[in-house]
Protein backbone atom coordinates (compact mmCIF):
# COMPACT_ATOMS: atom_id res chain seq x y z
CA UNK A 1 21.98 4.63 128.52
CA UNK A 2 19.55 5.89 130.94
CA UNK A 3 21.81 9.10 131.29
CA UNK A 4 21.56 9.49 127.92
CA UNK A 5 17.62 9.67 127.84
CA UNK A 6 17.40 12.17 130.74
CA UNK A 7 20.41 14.29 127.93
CA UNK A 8 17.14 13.71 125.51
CA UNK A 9 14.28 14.69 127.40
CA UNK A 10 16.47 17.57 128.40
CA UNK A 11 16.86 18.90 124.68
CA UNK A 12 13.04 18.40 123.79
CA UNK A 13 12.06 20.99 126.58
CA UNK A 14 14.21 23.61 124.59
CA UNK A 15 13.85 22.21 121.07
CA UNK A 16 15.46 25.46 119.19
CA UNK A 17 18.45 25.42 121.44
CA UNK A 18 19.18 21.96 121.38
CA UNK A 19 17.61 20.69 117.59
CA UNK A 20 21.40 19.60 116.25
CA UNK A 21 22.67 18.40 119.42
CA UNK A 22 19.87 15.83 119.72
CA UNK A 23 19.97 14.25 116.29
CA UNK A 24 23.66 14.13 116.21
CA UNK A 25 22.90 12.46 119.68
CA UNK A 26 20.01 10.31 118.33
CA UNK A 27 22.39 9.27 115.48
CA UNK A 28 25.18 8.02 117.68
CA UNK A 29 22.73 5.85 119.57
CA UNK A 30 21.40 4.44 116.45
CA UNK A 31 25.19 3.67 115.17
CA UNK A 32 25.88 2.39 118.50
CA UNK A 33 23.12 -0.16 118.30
CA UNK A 34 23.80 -0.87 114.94
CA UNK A 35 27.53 -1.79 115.82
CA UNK A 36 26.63 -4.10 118.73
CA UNK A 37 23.54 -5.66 116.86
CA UNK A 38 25.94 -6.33 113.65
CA UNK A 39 28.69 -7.36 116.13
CA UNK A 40 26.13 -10.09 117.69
CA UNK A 41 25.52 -11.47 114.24
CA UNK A 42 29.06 -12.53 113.35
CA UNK A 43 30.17 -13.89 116.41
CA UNK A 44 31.61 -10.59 118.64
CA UNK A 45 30.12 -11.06 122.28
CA UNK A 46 30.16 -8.10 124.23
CA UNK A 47 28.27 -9.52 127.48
CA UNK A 48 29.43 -10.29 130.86
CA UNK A 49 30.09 -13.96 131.35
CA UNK A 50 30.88 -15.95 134.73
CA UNK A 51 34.17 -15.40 136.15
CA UNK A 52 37.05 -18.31 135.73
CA UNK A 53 40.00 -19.34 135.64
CA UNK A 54 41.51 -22.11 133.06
CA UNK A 55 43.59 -24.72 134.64
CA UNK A 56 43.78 -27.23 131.35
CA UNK A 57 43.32 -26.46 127.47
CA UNK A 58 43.58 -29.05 125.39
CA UNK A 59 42.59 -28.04 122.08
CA UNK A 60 38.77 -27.93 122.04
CA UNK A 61 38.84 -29.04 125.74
CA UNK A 62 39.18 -27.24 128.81
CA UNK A 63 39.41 -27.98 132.48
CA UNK A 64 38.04 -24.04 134.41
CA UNK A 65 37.17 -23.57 137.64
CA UNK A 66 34.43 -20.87 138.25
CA UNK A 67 33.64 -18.25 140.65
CA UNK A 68 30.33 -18.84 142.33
CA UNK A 69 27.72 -16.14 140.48
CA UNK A 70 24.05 -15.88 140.35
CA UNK A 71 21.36 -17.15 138.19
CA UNK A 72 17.27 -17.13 137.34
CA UNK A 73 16.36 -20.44 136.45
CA UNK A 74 13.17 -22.18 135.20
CA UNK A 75 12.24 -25.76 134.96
CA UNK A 76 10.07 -27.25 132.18
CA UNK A 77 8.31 -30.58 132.50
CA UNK A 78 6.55 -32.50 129.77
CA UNK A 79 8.35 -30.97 127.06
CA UNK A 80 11.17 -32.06 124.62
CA UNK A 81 14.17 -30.42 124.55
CA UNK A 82 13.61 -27.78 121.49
CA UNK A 83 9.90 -26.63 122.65
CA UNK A 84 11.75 -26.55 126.19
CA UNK A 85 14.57 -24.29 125.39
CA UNK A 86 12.01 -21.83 123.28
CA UNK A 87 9.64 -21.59 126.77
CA UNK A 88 12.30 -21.21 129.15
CA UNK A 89 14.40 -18.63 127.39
CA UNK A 90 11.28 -16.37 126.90
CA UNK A 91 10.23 -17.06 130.46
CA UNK A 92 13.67 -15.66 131.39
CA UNK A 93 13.47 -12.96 129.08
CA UNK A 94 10.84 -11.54 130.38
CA UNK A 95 11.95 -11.43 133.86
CA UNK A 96 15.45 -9.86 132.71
CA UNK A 97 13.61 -7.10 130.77
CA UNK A 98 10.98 -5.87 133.02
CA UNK A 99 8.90 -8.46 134.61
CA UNK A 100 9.84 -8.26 137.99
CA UNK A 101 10.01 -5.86 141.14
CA UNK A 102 12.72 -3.84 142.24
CA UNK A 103 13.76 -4.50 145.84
CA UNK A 104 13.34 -0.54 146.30
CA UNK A 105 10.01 -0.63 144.91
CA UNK A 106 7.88 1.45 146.81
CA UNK A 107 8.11 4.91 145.00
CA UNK A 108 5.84 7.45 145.32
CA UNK A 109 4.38 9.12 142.28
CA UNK A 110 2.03 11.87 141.94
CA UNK A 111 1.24 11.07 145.74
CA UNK A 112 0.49 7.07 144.77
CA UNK A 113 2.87 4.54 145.66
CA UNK A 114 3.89 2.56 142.47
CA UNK A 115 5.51 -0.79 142.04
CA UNK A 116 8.98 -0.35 140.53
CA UNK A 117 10.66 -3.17 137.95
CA UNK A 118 14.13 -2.52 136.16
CA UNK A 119 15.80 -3.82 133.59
CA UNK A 120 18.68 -6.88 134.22
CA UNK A 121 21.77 -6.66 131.53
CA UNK A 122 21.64 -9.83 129.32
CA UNK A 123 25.05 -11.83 129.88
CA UNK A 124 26.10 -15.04 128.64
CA UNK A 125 26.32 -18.24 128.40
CA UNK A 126 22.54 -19.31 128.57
CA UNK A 127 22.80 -22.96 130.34
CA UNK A 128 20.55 -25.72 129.83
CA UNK A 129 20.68 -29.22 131.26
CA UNK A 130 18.25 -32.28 131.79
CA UNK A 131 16.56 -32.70 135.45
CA UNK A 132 16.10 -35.59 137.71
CA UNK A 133 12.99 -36.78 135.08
CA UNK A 134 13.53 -37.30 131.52
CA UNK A 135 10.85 -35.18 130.49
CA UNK A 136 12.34 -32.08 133.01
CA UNK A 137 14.61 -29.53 131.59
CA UNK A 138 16.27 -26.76 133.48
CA UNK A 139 17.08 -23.36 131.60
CA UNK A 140 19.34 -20.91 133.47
CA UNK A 141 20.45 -17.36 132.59
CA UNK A 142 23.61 -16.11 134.59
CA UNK A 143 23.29 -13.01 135.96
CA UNK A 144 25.18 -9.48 136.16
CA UNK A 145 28.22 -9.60 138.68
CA UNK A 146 26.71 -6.19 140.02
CA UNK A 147 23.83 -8.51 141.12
CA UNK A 148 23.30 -10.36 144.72
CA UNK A 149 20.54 -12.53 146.52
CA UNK A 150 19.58 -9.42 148.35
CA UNK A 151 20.05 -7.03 145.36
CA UNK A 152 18.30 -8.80 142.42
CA UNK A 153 14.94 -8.03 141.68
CA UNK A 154 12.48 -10.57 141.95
CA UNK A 155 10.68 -12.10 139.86
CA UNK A 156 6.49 -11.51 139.49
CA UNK A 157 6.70 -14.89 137.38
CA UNK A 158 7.04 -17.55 140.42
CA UNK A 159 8.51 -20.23 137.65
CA UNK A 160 11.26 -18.08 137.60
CA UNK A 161 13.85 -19.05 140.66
CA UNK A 162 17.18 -17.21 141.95
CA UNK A 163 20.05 -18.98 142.77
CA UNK A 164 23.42 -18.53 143.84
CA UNK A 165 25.89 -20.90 142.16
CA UNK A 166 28.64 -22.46 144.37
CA UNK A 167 32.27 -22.31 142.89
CA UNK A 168 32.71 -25.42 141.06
CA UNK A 169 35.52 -27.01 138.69
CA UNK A 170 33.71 -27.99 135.34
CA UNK A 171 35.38 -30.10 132.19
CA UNK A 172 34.48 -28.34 128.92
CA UNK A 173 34.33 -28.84 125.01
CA UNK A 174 33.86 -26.19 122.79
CA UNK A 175 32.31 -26.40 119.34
CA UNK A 176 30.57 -23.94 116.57
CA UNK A 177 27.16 -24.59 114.71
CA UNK A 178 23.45 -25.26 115.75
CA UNK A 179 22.75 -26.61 118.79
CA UNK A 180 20.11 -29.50 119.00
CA UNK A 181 19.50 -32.55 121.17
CA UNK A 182 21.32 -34.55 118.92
CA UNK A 183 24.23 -31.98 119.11
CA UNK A 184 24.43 -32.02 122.27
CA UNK A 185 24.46 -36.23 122.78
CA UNK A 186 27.08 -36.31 120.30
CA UNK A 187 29.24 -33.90 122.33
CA UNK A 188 28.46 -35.30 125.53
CA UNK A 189 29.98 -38.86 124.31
CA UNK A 190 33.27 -36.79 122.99
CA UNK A 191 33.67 -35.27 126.07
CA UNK A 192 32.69 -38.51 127.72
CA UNK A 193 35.34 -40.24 126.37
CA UNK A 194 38.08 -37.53 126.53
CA UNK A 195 37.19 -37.10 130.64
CA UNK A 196 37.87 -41.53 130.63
CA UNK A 197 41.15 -40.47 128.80
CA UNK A 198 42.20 -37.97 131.22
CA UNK A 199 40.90 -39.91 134.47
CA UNK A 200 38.65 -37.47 135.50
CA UNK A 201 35.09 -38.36 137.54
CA UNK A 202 32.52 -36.09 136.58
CA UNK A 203 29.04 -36.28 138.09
CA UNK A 204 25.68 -34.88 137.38
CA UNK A 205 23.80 -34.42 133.80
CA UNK A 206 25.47 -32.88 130.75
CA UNK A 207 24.96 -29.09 130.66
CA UNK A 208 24.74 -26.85 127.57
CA UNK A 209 26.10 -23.11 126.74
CA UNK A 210 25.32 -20.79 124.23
CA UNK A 211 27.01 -17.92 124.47
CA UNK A 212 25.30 -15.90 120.94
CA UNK A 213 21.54 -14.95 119.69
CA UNK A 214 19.20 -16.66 117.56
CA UNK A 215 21.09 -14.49 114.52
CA UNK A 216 24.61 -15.20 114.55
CA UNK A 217 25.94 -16.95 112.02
CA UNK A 218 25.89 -20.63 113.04
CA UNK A 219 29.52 -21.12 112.22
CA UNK A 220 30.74 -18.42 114.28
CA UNK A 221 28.65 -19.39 117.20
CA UNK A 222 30.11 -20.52 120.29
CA UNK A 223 28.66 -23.30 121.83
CA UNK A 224 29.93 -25.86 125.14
CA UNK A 225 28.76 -28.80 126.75
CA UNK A 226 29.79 -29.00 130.21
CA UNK A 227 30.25 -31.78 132.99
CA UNK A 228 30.71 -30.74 136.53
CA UNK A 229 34.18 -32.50 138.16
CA UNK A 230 33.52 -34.91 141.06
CA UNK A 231 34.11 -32.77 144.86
């Protein structure tokens, strides 16, 4: 995308030359947005999720184990679990689209060093879980796979903490719709009872995943709740 701005800037400089190339180039950005943006709204997910592998699938069940990846994470206290996941996914937001420093951030500008932020590719799921207090919720947003403790920018917000995620073996149920607290205790106690079936120990709280926007059609969203497997 960037490339494409510096194609843009490029054809303004020389506006009679380059008039038709840069609205047939404006128009394919706008199309391509469109696409993606209607793509997001009935279910097509075209971000980066965290690697695995699937060792069991049983229907709306799965046993995966992951790859360890990186995530910013925030931790809310005092709240319940809607107000919660509201705060902490625009607390991550903001650090994903701008609100942080690049770890090359000294650049020099018109002869004045400036402090640099970039931009951080929105990926999926976006994980939530209860903390060691009932009134504590954790939000987490994976990150890019380009992405490493010494790579990632960091965050100006200091709510907002970095954390590589250790490979780990995780029990899974899938399931469409909304996703509230009641949801989520309802599909905890399914998968519950289908981990008791299948002699499994878990430990740990119950973590959600939502994998789509705000505007996707609740029955094509894809939703999880996870429990990590017993090391």
């Amino acid at each position: 995308m960037a490339k494409h701005y510096k194609v843009i800037v490029e054809m303004c400089a020389n506006r009679s030359k380059w008039s038709n190339q840069l609205l047939r180039l404006l128009g394919w950005m706008l199309m391509f947005n469109m696409i993606l943006s209607a793509c997001s709204v009935v279910g097509v997910r075209a971000w980066e999720e965290p690697a695995y592998q699937t060792k069991l699938h049983d229907g709306k069940f799965e046993i995966r184990e992951y790859q360890p990846y990186l995530v910013a994470e925030v931790y809310m206290e005092g709240e319940d679990f809607e107000q919660a996941s509201g705060d902490g996914f625009r607390i991550l937001a903001d650090y994903i689209f701008g609100n942080n420093l690049s770890r090359s951030s000294a650049v020099q500008m018109a002869g004045k060093a400036e402090k640099e932020s970039e931009s951080i590719a929105m990926t999926a799921p976006v994980q939530m879980d209860q903390g060691e207090q009932s009134n504590q919720w954790r939000m987490a947003f994976s990150l890019p796979s380009k992405w490493n403790l010494e790579t990632v920018p960091i965050p100006n917000d200091q709510r907002v903490q970095l954390r590589e995620v250790p490979a780990e073996k995780v029990v899974v149920l899938q399931f469409s719709g909304l996703m509230g607290v009641d949801d989520m205790k309802e599909r905890e106690q399914q998968l519950r009872q289908w981990v008791a079936n299948q002699q499994i120990e878990v430990q740990g709280a119950v973590r959600t995943a939502r994998y789509d926007p705000p505007w996707t059609l609740p029955f094509l969203r894809k939703n999880e709740v996870q429990l990590k497997v017993k090391d």
